[in-house]
C-alpha atoms as a PDB file:
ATOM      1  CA  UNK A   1      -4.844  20.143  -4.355  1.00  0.00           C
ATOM      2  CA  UNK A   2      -4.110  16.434  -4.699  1.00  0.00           C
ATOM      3  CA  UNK A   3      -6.293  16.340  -7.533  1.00  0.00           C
ATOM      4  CA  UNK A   4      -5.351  18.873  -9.651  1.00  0.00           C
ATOM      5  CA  UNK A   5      -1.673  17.114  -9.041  1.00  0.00           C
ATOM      6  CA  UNK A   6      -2.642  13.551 -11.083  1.00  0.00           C
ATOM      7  CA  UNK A   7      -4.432  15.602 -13.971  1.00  0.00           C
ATOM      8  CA  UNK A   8      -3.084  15.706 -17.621  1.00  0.00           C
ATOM      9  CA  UNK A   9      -4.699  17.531 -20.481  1.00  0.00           C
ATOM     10  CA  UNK A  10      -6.162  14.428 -23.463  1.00  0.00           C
ATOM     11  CA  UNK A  11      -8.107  17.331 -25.608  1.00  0.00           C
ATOM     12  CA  UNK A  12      -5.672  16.564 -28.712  1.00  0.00           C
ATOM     13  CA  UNK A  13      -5.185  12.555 -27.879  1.00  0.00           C
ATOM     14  CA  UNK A  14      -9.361  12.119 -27.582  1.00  0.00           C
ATOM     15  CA  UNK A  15      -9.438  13.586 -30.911  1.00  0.00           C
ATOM     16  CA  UNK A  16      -8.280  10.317 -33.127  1.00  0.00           C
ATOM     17  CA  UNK A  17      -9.587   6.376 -31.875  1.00  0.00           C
ATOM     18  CA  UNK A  18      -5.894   4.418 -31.268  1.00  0.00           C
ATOM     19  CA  UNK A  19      -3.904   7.608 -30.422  1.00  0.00           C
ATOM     20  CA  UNK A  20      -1.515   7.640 -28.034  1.00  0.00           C
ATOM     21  CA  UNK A  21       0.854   9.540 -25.768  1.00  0.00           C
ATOM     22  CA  UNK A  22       3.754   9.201 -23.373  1.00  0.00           C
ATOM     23  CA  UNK A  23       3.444  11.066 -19.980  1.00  0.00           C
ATOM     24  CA  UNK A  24       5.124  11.093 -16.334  1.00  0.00           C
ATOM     25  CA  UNK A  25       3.582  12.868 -13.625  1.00  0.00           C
ATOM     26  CA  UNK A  26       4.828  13.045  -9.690  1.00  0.00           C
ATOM     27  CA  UNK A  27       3.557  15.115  -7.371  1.00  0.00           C
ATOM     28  CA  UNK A  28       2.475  14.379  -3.477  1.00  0.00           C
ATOM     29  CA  UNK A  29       0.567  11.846  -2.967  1.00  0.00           C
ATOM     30  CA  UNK A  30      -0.969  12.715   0.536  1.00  0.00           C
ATOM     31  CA  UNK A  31      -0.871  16.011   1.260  1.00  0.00           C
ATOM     32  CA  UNK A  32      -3.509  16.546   3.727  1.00  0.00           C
ATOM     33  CA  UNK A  33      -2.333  13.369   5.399  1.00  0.00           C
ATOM     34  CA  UNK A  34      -6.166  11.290   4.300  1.00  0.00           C
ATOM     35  CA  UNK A  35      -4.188   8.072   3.707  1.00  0.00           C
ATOM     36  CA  UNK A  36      -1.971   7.819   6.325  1.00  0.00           C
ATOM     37  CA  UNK A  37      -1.961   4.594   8.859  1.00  0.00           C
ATOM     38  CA  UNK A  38      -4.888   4.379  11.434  1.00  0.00           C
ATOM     39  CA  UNK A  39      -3.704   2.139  13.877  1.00  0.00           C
ATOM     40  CA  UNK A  40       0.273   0.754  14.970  1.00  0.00           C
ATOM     41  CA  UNK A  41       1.383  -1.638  12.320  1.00  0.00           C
ATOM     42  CA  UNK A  42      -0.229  -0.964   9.501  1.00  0.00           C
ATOM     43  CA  UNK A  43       1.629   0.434   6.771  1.00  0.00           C
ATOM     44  CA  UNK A  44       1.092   3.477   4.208  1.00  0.00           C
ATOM     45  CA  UNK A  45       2.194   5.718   1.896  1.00  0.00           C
ATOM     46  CA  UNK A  46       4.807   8.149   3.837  1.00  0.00           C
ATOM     47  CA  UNK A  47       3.561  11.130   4.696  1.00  0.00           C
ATOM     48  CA  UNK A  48       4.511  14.010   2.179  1.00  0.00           C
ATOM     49  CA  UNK A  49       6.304  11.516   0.150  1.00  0.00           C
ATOM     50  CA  UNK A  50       5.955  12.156  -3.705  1.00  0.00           C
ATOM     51  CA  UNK A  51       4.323   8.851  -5.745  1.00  0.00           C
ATOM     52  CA  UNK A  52       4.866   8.446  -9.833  1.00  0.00           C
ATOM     53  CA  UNK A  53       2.925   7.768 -12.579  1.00  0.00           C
ATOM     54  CA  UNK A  54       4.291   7.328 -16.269  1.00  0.00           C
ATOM     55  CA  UNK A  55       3.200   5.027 -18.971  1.00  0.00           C
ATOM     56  CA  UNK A  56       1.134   5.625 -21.983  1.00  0.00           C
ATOM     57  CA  UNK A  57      -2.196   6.825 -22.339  1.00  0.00           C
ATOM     58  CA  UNK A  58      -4.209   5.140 -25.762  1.00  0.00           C
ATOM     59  CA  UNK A  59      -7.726   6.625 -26.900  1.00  0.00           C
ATOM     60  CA  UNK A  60      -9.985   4.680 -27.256  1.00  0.00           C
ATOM     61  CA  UNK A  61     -14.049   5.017 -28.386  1.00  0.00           C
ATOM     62  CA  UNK A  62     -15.640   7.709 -25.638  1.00  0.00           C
ATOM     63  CA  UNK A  63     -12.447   6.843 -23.140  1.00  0.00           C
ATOM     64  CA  UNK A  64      -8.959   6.413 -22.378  1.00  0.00           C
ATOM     65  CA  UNK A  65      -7.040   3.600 -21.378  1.00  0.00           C
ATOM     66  CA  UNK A  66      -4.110   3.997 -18.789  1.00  0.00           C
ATOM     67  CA  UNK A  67      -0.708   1.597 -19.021  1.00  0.00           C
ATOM     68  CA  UNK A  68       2.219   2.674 -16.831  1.00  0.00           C
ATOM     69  CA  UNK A  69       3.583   2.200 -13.717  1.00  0.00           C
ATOM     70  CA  UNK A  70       2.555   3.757 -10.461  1.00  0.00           C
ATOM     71  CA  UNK A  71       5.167   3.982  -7.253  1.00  0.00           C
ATOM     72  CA  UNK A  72       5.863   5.775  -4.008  1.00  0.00           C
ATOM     73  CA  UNK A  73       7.577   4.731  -0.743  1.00  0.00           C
ATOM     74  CA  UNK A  74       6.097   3.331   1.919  1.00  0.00           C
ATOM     75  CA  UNK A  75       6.233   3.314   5.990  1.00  0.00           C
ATOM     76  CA  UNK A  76       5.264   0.789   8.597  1.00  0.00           C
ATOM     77  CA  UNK A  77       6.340  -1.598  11.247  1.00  0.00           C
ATOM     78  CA  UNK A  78       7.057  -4.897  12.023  1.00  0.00           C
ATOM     79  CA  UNK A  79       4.085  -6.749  13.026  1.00  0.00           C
ATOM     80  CA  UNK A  80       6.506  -9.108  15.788  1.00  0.00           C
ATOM     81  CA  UNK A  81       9.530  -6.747  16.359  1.00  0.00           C
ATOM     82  CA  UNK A  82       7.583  -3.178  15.786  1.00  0.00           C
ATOM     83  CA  UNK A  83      10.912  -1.937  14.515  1.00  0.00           C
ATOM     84  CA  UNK A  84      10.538   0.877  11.820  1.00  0.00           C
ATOM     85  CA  UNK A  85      10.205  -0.456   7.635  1.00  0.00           C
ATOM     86  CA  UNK A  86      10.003   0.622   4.648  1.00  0.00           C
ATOM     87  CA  UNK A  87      10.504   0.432   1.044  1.00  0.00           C
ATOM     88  CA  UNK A  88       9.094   1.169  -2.327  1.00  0.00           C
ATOM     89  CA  UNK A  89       5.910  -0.001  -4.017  1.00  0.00           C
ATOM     90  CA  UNK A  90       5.378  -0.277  -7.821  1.00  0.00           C
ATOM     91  CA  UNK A  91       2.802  -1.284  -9.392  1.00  0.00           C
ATOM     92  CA  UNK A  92       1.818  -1.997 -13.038  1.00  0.00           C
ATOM     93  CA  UNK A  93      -1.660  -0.693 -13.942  1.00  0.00           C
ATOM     94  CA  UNK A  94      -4.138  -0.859 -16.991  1.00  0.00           C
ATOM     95  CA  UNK A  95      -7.153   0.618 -16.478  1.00  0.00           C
ATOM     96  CA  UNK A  96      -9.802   2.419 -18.275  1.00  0.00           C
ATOM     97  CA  UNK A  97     -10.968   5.912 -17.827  1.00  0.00           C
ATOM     98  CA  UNK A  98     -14.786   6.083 -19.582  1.00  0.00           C
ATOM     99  CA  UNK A  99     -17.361   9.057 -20.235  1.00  0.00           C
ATOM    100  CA  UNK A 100     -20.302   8.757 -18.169  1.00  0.00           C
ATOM    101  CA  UNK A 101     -18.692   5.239 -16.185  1.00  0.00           C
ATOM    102  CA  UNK A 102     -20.612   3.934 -13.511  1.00  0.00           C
ATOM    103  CA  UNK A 103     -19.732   1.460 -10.577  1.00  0.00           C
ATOM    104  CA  UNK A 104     -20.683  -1.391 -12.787  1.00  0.00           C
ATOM    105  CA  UNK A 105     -18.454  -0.686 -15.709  1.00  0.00           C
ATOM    106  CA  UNK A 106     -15.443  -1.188 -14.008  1.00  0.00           C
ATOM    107  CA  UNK A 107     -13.852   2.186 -15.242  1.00  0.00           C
ATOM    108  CA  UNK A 108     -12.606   5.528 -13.925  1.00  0.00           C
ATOM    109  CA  UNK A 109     -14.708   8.139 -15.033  1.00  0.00           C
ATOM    110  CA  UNK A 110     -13.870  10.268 -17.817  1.00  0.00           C
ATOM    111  CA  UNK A 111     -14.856  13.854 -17.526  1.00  0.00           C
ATOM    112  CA  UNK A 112     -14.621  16.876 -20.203  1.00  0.00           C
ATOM    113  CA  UNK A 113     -11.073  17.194 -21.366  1.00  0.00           C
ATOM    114  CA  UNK A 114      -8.474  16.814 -18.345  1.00  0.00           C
ATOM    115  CA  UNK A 115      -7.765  13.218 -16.845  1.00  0.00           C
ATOM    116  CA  UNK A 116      -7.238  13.369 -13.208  1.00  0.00           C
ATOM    117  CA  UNK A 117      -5.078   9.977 -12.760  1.00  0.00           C
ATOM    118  CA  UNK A 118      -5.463  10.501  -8.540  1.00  0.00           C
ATOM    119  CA  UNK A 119      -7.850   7.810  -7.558  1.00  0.00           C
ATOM    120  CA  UNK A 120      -5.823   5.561  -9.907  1.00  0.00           C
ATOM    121  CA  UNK A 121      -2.580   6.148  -7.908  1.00  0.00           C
ATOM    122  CA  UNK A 122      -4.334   6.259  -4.483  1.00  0.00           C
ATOM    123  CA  UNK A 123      -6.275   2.940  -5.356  1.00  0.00           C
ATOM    124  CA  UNK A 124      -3.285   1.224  -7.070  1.00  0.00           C
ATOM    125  CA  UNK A 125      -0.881   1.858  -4.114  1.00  0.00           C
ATOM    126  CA  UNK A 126      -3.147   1.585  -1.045  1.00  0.00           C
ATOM    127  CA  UNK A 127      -4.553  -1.957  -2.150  1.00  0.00           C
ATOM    128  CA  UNK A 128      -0.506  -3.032  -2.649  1.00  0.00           C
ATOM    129  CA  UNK A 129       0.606  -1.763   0.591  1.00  0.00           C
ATOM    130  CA  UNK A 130       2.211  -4.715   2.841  1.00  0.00           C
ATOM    131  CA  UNK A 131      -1.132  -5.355   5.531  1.00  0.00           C
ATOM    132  CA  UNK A 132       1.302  -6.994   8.116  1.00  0.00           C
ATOM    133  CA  UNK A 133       4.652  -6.491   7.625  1.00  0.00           C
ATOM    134  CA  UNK A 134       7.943  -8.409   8.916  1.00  0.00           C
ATOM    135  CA  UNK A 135      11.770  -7.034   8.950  1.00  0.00           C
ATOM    136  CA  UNK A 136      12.595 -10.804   8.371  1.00  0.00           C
ATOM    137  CA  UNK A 137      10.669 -13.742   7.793  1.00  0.00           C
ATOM    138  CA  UNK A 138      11.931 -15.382  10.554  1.00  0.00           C
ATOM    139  CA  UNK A 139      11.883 -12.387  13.224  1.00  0.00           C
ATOM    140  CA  UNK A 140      11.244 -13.711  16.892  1.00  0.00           C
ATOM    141  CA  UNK A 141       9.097 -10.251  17.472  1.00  0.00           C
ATOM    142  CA  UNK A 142       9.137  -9.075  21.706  1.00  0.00           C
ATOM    143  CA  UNK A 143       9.428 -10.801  24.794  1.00  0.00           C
ATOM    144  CA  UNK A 144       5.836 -10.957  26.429  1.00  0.00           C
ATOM    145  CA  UNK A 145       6.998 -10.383  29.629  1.00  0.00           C
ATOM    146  CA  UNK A 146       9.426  -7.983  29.525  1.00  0.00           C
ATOM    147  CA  UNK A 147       9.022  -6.222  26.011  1.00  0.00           C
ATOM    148  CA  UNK A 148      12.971  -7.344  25.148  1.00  0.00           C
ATOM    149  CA  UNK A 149      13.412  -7.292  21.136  1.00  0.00           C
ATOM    150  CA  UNK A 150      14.090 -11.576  20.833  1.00  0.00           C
ATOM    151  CA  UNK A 151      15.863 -10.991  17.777  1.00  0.00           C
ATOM    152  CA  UNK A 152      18.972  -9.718  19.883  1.00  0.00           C
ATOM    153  CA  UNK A 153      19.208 -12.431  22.113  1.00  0.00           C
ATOM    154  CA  UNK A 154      17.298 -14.106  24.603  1.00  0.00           C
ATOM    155  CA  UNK A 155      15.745 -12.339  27.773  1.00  0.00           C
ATOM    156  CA  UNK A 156      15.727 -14.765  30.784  1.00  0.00           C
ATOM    157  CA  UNK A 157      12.118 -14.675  30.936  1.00  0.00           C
ATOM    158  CA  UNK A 158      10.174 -17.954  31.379  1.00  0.00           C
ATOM    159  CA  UNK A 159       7.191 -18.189  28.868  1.00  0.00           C
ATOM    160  CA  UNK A 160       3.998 -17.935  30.810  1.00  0.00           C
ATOM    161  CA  UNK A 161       1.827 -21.127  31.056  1.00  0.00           C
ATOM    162  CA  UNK A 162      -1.814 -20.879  29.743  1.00  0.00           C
ATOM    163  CA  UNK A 163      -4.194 -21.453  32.604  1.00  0.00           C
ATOM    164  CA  UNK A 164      -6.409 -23.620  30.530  1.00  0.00           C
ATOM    165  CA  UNK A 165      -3.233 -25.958  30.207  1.00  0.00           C
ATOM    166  CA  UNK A 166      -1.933 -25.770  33.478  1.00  0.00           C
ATOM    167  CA  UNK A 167      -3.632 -28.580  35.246  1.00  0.00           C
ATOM    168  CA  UNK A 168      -2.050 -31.031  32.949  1.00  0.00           C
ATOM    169  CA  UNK A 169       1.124 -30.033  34.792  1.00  0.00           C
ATOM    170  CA  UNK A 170       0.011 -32.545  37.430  1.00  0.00           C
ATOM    171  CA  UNK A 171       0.663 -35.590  35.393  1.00  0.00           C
ATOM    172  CA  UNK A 172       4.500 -34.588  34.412  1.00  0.00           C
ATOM    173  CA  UNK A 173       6.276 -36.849  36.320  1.00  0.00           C
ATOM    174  CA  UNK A 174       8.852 -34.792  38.989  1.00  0.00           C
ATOM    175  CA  UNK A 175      11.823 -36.126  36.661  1.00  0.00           C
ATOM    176  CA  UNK A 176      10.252 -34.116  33.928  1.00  0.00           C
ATOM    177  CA  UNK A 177       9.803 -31.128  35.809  1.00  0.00           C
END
């Protein structure tokens, strides 16, 4: 389904070297939920959210080459605070789509007479997603001991002392203490 979402027809553009057309497509960009975040704080694409492509597609000798601009919202959590995010990602692409490409030509393949633009989108937005976000760069994330959110205000706890620094508590003077 996701697959046949991302296609576009290039019969009549493959047809002349240094054509080129205009196109948009949106459509779901997850819809059987394959993309979606593994483990708390990482970020993805939100789930049933629709992603864009448009730009302009140029033939080129036994290809295609893809210019546009690929975007969808994304989901997460802070990484300190674990309060909810989110936001949109766009992200310029130029890429080539080749008959007969393998993993060393750095190409998409090109098959027949349909583009399918999917692993394009999924690719271009899943390598731009945040990997650890923040709400604010200079969030104060949870109290340790008690789970408060630090960015409201301060808990009352006392930070906990690291047992491999704790015997150097014996040479603070009892002024210091």
């Amino acid at each position: 389904m996701a697959l046949a979402t991302f296609a576009i027809g290039v019969a009549a553009l493959r047809r002349q070297v240094g054509a080129t057309q205009s196109f948009a497509i949106t459509g779901i960009f997850d819809p059987d939920n394959l993309y979606g975040a593994v483990t708390p704080g990482e970020s993805s694409v939100a789930p049933g959210a629709d992603a864009t492509i448009a730009g302009q597609l140029e033939s080129i000798p036994k290809g295609i080459v893809v210019t546009g601009l690929v975007s969808a919202p994304w989901v997460g959590e802070c990484r300190r605070c674990a309060i909810e995010l989110g936001g949109l990602l766009e992200v310029a692409v130029r890429e080539r789509f080749v008959e007969g490409a393998t993993d060393e030509d750095e190409a998409y393949p090109l098959e027949g007479e349909i583009l399918d633009l999917f692993d394009l989108v999924r690719d271009s937005l899943v390598l731009e997603l945040p990997i650890a976000p923040l709400c604010r760069e200079d969030c104060k994330g949870l109290c340790v001991t008690c789970g408060a959110d630090r960015n409201e205000g301060e808990c009352g706890c006392e930070s906990p002392i690291d047992p491999r620094w704790a015997s150097l508590e014996t040479l603070r003077s009892p002024e210091e203490a």
